[in-house]
Protein backbone atom coordinates (compact mmCIF):
# COMPACT_ATOMS: atom_id res chain seq x y z
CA UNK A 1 -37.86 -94.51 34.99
CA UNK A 2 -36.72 -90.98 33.99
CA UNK A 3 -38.59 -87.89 34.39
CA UNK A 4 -40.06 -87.20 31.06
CA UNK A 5 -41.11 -91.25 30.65
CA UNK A 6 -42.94 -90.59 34.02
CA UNK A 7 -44.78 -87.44 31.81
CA UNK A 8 -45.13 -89.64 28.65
CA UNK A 9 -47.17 -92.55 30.82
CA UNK A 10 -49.36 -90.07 32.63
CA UNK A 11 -50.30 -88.97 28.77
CA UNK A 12 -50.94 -92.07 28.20
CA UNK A 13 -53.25 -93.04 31.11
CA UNK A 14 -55.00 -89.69 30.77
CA UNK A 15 -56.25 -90.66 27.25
CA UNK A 16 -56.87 -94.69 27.90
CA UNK A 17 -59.18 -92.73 30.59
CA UNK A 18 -61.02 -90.69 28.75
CA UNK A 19 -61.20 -93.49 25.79
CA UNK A 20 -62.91 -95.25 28.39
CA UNK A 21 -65.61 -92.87 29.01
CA UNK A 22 -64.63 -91.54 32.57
CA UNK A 23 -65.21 -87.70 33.41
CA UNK A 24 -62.77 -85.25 32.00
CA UNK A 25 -62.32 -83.26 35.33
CA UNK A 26 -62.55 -86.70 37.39
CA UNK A 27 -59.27 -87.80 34.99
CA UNK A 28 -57.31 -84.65 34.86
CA UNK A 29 -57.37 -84.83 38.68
CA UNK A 30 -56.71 -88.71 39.20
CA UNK A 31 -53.57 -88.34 36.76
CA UNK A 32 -51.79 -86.00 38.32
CA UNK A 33 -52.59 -86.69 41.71
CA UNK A 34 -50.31 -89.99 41.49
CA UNK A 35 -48.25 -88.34 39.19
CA UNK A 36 -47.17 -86.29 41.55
CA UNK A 37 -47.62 -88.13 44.33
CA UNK A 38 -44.85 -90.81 42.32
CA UNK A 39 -42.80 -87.42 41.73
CA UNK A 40 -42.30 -85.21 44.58
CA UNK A 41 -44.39 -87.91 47.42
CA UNK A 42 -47.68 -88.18 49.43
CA UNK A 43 -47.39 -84.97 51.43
CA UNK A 44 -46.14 -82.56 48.72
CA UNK A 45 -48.69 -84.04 46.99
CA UNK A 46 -51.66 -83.74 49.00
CA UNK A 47 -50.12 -80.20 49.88
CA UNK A 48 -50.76 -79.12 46.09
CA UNK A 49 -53.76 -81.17 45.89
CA UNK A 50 -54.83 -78.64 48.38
CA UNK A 51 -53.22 -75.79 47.01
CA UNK A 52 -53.36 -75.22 43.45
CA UNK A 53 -57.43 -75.54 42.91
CA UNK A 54 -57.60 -72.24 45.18
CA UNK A 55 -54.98 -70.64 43.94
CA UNK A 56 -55.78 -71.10 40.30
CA UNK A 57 -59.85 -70.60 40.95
CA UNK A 58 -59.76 -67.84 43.07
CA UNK A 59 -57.46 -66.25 39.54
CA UNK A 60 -59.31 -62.21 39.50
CA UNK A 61 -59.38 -63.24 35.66
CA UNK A 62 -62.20 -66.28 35.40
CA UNK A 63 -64.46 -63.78 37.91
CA UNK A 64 -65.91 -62.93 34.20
CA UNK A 65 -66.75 -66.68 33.17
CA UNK A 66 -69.61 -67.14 35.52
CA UNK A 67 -70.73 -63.16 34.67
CA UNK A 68 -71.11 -63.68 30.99
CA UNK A 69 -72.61 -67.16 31.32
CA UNK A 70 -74.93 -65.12 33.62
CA UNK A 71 -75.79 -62.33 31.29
CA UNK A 72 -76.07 -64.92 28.37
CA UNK A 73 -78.85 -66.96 30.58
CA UNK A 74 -80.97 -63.86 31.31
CA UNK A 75 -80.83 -62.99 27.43
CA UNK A 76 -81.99 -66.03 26.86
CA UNK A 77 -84.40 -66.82 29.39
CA UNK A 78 -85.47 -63.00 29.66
CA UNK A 79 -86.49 -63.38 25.96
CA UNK A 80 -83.91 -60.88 24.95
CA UNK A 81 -83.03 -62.06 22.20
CA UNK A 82 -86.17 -63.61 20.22
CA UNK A 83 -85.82 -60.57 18.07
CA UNK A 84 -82.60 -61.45 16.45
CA UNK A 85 -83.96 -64.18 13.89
CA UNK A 86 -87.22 -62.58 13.29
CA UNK A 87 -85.39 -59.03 12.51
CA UNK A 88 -83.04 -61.15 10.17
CA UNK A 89 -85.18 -62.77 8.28
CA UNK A 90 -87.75 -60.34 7.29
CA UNK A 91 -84.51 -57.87 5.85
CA UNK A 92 -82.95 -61.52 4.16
CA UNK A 93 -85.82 -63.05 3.19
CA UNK A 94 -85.40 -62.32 -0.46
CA UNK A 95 -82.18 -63.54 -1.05
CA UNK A 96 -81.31 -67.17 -2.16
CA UNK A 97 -81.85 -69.17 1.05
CA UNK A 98 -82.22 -65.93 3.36
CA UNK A 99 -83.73 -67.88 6.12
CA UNK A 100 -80.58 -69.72 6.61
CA UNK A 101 -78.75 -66.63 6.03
CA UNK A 102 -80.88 -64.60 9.05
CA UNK A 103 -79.85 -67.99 11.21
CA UNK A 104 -76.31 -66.89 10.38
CA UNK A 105 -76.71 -63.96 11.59
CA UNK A 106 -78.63 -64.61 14.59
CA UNK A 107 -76.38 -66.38 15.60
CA UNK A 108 -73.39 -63.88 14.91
CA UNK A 109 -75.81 -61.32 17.23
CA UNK A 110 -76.60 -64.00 20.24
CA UNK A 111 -72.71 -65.00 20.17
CA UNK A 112 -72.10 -61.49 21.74
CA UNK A 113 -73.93 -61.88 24.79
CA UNK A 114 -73.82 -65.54 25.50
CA UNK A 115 -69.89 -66.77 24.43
CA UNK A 116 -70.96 -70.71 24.00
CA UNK A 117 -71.28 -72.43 20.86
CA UNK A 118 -73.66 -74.86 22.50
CA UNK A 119 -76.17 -71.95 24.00
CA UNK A 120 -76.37 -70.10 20.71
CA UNK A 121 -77.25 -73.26 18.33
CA UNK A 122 -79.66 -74.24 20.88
CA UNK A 123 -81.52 -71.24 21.48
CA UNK A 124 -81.52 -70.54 17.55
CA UNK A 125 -82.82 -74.00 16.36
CA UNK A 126 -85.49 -73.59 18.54
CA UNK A 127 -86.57 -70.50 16.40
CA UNK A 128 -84.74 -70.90 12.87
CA UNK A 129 -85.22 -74.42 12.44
CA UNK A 130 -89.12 -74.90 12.77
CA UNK A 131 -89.24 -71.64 10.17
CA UNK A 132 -87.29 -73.19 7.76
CA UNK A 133 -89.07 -76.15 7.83
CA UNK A 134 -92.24 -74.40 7.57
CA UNK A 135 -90.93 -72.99 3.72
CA UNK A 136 -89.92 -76.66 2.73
CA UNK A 137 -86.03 -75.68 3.03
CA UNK A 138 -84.24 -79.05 2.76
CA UNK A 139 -83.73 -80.65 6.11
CA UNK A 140 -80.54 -80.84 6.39
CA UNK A 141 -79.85 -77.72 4.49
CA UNK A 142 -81.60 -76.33 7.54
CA UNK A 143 -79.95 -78.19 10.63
CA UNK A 144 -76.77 -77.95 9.31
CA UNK A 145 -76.59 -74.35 8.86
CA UNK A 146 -77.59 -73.52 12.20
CA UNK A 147 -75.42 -76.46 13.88
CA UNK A 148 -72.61 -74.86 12.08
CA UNK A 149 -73.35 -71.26 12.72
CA UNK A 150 -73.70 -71.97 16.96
CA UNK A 151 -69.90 -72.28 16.99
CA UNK A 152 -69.15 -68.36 16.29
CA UNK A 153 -70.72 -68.12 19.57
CA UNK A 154 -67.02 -69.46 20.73
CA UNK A 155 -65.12 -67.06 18.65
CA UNK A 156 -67.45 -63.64 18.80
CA UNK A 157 -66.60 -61.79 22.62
CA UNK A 158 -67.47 -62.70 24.64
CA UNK A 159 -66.30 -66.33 24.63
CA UNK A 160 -65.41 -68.45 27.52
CA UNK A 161 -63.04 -70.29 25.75
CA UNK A 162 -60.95 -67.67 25.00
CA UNK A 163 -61.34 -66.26 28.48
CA UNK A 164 -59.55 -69.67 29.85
CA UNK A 165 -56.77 -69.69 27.18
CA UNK A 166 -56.15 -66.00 28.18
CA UNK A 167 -56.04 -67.42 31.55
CA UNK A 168 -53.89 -70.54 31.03
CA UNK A 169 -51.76 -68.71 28.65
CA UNK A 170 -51.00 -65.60 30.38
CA UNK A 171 -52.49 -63.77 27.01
CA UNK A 172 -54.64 -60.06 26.93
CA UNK A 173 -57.69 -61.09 27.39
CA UNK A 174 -58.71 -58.11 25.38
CA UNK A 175 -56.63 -58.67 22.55
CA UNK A 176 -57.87 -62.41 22.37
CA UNK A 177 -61.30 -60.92 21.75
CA UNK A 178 -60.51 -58.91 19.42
CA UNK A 179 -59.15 -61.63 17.33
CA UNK A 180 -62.40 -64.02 17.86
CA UNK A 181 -64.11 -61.21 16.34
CA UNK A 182 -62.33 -61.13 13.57
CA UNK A 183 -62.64 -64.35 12.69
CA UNK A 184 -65.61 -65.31 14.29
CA UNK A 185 -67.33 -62.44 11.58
CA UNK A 186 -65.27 -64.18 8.55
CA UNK A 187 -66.40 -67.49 9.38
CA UNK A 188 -70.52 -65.93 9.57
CA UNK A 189 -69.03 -64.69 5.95
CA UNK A 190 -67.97 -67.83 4.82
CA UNK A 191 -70.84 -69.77 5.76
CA UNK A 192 -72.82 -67.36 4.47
CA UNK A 193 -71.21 -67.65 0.84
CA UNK A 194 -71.80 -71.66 1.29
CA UNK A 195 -75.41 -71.20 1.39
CA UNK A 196 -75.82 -68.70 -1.77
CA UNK A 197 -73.60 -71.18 -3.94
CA UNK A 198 -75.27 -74.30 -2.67
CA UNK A 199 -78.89 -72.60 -3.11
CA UNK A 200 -77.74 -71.15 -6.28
CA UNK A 201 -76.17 -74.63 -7.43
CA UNK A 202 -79.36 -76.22 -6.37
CA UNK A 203 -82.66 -74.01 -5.64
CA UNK A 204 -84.64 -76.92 -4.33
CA UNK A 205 -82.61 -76.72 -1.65
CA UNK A 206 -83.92 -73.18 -0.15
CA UNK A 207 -87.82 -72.20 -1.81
CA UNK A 208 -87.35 -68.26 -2.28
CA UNK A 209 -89.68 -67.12 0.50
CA UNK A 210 -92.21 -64.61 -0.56
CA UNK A 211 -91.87 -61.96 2.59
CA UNK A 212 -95.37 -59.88 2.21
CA UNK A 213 -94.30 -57.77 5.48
CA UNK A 214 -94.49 -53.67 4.80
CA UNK A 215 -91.79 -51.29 5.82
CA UNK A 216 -92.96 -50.70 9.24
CA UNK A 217 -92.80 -54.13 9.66
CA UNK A 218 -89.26 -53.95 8.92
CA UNK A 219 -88.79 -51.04 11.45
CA UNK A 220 -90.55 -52.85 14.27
CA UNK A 221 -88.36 -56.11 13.64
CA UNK A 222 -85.52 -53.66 14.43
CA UNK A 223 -86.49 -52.15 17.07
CA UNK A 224 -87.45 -55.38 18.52
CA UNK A 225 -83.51 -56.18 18.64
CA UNK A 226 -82.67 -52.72 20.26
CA UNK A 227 -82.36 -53.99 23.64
CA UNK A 228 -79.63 -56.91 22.67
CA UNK A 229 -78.22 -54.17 20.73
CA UNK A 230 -77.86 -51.74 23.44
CA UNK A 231 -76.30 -54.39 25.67
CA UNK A 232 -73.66 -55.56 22.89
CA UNK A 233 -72.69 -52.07 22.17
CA UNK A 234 -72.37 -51.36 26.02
CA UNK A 235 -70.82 -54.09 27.17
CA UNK A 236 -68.05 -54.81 23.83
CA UNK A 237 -68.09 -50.67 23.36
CA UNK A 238 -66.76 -50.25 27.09
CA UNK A 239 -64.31 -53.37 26.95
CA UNK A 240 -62.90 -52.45 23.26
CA UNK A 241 -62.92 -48.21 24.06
CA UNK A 242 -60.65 -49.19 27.20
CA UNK A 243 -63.32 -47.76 29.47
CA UNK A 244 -63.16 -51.25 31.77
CA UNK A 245 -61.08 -54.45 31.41
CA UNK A 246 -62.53 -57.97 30.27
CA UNK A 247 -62.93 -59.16 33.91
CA UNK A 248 -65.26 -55.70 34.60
CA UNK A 249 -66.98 -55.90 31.32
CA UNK A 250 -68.48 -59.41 32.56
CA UNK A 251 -70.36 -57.82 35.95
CA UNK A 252 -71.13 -54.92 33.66
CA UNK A 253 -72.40 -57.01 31.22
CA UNK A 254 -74.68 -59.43 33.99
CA UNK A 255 -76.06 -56.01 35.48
CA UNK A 256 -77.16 -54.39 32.25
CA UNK A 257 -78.96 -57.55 31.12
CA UNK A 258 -80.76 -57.67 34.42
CA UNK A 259 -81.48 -53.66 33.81
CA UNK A 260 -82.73 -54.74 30.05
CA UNK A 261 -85.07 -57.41 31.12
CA UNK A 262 -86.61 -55.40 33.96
CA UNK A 263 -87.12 -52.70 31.55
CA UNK A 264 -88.98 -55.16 29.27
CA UNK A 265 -90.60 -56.76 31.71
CA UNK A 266 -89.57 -60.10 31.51
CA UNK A 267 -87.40 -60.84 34.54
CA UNK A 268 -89.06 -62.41 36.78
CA UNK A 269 -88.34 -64.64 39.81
CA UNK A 270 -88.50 -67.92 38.29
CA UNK A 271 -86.48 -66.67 34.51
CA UNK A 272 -83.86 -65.01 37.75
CA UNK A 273 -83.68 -67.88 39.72
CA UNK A 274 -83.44 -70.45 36.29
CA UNK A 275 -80.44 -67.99 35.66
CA UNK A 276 -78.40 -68.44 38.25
CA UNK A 277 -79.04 -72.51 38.81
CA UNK A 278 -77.77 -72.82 35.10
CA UNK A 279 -75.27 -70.58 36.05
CA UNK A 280 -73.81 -72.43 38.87
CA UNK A 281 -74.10 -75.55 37.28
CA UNK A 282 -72.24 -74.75 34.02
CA UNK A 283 -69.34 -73.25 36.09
CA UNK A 284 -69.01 -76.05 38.44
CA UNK A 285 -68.62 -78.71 35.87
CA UNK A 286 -66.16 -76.20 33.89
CA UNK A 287 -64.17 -75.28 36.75
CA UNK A 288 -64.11 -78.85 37.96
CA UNK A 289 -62.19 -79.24 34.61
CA UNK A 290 -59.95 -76.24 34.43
CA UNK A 291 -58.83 -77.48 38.30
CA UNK A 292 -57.67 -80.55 36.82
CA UNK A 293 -56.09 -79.17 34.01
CA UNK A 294 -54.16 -76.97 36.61
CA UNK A 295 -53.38 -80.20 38.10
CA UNK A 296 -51.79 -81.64 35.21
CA UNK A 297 -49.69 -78.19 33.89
CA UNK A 298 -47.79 -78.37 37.27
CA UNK A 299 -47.40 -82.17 36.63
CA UNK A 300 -46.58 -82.17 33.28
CA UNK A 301 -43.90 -78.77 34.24
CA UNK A 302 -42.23 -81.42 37.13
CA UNK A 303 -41.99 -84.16 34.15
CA UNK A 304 -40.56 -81.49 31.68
CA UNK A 305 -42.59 -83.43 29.18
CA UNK A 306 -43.61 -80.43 27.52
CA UNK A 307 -40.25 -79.24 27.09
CA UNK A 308 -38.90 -82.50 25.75
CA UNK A 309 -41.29 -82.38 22.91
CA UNK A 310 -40.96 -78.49 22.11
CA UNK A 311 -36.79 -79.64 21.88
CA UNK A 312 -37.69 -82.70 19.62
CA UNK A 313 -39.87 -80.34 17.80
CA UNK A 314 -37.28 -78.01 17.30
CA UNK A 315 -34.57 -80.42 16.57
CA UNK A 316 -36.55 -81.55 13.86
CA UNK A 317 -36.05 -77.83 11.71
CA UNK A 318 -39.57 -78.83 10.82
CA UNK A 319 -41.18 -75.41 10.47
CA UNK A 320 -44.09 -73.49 12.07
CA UNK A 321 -46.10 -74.06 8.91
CA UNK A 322 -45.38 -78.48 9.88
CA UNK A 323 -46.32 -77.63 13.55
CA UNK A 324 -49.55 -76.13 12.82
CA UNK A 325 -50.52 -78.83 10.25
CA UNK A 326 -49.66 -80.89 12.94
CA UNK A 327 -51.95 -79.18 15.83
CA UNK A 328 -54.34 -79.48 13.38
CA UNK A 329 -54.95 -83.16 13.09
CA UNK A 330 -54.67 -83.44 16.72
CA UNK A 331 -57.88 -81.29 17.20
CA UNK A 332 -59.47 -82.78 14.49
CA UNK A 333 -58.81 -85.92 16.04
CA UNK A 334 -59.85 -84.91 19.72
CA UNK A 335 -62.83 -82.85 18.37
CA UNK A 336 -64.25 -86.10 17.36
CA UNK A 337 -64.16 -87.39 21.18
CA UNK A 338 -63.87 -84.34 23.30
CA UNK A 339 -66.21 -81.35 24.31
CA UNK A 340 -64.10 -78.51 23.68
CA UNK A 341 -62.57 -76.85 27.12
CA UNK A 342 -61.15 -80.61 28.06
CA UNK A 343 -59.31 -80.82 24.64
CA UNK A 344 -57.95 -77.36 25.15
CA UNK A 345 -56.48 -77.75 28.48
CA UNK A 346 -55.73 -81.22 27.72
CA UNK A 347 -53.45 -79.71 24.85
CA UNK A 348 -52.29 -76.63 26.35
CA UNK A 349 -49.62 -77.60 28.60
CA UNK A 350 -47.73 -79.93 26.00
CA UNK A 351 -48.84 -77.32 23.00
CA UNK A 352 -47.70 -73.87 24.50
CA UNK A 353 -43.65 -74.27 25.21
CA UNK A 354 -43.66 -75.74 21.35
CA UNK A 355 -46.05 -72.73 19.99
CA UNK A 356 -43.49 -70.33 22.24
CA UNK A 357 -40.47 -71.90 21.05
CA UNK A 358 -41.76 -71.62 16.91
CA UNK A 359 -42.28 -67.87 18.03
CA UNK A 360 -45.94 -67.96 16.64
CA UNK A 361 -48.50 -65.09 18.01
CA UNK A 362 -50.14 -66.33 21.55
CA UNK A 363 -52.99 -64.28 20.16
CA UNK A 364 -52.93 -66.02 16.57
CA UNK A 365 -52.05 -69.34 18.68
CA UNK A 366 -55.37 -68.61 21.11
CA UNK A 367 -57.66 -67.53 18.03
CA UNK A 368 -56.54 -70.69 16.10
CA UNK A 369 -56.88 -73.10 19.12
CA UNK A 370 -60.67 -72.06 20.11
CA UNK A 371 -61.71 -72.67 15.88
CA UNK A 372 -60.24 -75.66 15.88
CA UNK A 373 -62.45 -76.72 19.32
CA UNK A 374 -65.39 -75.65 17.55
CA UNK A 375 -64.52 -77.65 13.94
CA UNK A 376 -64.58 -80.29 16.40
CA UNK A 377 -68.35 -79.38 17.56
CA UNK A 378 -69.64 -80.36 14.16
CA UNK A 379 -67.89 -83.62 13.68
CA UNK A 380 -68.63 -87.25 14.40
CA UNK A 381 -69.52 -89.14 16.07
CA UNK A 382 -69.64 -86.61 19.13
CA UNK A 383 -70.60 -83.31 17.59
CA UNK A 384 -72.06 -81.62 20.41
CA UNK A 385 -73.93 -78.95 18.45
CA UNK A 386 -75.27 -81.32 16.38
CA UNK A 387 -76.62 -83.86 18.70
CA UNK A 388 -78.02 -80.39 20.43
CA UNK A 389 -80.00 -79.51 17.47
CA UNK A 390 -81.15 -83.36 16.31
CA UNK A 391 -82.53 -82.99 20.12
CA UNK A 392 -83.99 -79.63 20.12
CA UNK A 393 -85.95 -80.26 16.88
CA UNK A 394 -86.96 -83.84 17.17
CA UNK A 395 -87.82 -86.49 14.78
CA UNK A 396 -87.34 -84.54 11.77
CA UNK A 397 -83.42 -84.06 11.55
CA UNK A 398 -81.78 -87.63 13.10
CA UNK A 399 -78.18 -86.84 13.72
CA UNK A 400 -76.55 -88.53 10.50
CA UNK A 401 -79.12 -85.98 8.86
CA UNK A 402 -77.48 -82.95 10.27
CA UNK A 403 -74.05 -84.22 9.95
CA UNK A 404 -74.86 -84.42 6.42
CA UNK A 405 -76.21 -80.83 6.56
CA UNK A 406 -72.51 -79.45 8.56
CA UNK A 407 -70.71 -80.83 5.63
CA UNK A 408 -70.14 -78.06 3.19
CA UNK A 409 -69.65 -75.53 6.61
CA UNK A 410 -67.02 -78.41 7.47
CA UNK A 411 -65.28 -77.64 4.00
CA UNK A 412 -65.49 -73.63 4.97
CA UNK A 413 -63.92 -74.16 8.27
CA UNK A 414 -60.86 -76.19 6.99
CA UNK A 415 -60.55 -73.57 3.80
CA UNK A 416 -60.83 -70.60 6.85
CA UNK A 417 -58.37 -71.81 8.93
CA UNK A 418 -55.90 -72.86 5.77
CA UNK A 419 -56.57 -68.83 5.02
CA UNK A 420 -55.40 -68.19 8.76
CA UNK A 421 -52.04 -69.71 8.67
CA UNK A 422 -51.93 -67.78 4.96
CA UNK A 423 -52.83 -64.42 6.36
CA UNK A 424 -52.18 -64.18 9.91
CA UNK A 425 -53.65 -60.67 10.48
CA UNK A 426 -57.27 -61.99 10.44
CA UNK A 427 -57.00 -62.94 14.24
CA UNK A 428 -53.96 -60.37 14.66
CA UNK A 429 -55.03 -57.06 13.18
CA UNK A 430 -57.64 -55.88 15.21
CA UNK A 431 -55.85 -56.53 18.40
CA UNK A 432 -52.73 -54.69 17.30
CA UNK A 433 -54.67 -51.56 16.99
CA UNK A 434 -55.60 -51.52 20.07
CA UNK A 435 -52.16 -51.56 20.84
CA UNK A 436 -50.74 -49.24 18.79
């Protein structure tokens, strides 16, 4: 059996594996463990069984994953951020469905300090949800929007996603940032415009809320959000004004929120101690995952798998516009099945000599890859964000409810990401003025 068909089977197995329910990190590592142990034999094998976790692990880079995750838990648990909504709505209140509009933006704001799609729809439906409800919005109408909005929370810096494909990729981690933003604030825009046409197509939809709340009000709300504020502009100010790199702006970012919350008041022990457990948990599962995928780059590499199909690719004169559309369908496929870092390190190593080869932006490539991942949080049948808000909520808004809501965002997302390919310099600008 040649080389490559070695590659192509270990594909294969990979995805029977996963079809079949087993762990994502558990597979990654199985697979190329007898790949390579077919490849290069038992003790070379073992050797970079024992090898390549470490060296890919103890990577200076991912010291920021575990930070951020950190300084998104103490926003959250520290109370940090119960501002954001309240501050939103009382200044959107009077425009056609302006509570779903403030959960936009809420969610835009917590996206900066917690960089997970899953954290930031949770900790908003908690909040938006119930307050929506309360002014007879339409259910879905409701779930949907804030379902949708959690996945800027992957795009806006800082995002964990990004932070591994910066990794994997050997891409500015930076400049990657700068182009979530970018998009990450055009898709808060387009969703935005879906609720004022559907609201305007259909008032029922949204009641117009009668906000009775005087100026001072107003003031208060904003000052309520001053500490979140204070740690986005310190933490993104620093990273984007080139006073500290990515990897710094994570422990800067952990410390300041710890600073914030004692200044409140809030940290204590147990919201500390809750911090880090949720900490280490999230990043032991993750890592557990981007080990494997480690795994399976340096198997794939010995296969030249990845090569093989970049040539074919090639061969074909097909186009970047035909590989994209291509990519595209193959996250919208794998969003419907897979939680977002296992599809994107599943894909990377067979993606990235093609993308290289088309001589396509790793920054446009990186921008593109993490929206696509979080398309894929809204779909069924495993829409993570939505089966996180149908829980967080309760009996009100069964899943096929909310999936009904995501819809129209669904619609946005595809139309945004058509608009990306057409105008590459909404994930590209920003970062090349930073380095011009």
């Amino acid at each position: 059996m040649s080389d490559t068909m070695v590659g192509v089977w270990g594909i294969v197995a990979l995805l029977l594996l996963i079809a079949a329910r087993a762990p994502i990190g558990g597979a990654l590592i199985l697979v190329s463990y007898l790949g390579l142990l077919y490849m290069i034999g038992a003790d070379s094998a073992w050797g970079m069984l024992q090898v390549v976790p470490h060296s890919f692990i103890a990577n200076w880079t991912l010291s920021s994953v575990p930070m951020f995750l950190f300084m998104g838990f103490v926003c959250y648990r520290c109370g940090l951020t119960g501002g954001l909504f309240n501050a939103a709505r009382l200044w959107m209140s009077r425009l056609p469905g302006g509570l779903a509009i403030a959960s936009v933006l809420g969610c835009s704001a917590f996206a900066a300090v917690t960089g997970s799609s899953v954290a930031c729809a949770a900790a908003m439906g908690k909040v938006a949800v119930p307050e929506m409800v309360r002014n007879k919005y339409d259910i879905s109408l409701a779930t949907g929007t804030v379902a949708a909005a959690g996945t800027i929370g992957a795009l806006i810096p800082p995002s964990i996603l990004l932070i591994i494909f910066g990794v994997v990729a050997q891409v500015s981690i930076t400049e990657l940032f700068l182009g979530g933003l970018g998009v990450g604030l055009a898709t808060a825009a387009a969703y935005i415009l879906v609720i004022l046409i559907r609201v305007k197509l259909k008032p029922s939809l949204a009641p117009m809320v009668h906000e009775t709340a005087t100026w001072a009000a107003h003031r208060a709300a904003l000052k309520d959000t001053l500490p979140i504020i204070v740690l986005i502009v310190g933490v993104l100010g620093g990273l984007f004004g080139g006073l500290f790199t990515a990897t710094q702006a994570g422990a800067i970012g952990a410390a300041m929120s710890l600073v914030v919350a004692a200044a409140k008041r809030t940290l204590t022990r147990e919201t500390f101690s809750t911090s880090v457990v949720e900490t280490l948990m999230t990043c032991g599962s993750l890592f557990i995952v981007v080990v494997g995928a480690s795994l399976l780059t340096r198997f794939l590499t010995l296969t030249g798998v990845g090569e093989s199909i970049a040539g074919a690719v090639t061969a074909m004169n097909t186009g970047p516009i035909m590989l994209i559309l291509g990519m595209t369908l193959v996250y919208l496929i794998l969003g419907m099945f897979l939680e977002p870092i296992g599809a994107m390190l599943i894909t990377l190593p067979i993606f990235l000599p093609m993308v290289k080869g088309a001589e396509i932006s790793m920054i446009w490539f990186g921008v593109y890859v993490t929206k696509m991942l979080e398309i894929g949080m809204i779909t069924p049948p495993v829409g993570l964000n939505v089966f996180v808000i149908s829980s967080t909520v309760g009996k009100i808004a069964p899943t096929d409810l909310v999936f009904r809501g995501v819809l129209w965002f669904f619609v946005a997302d595809l139309f945004l990401v058509a608009l990306m390919v057409a105008v590459p310099g909404l994930a590209t600008y920003l970062p090349q003025l930073l380095s011009s």
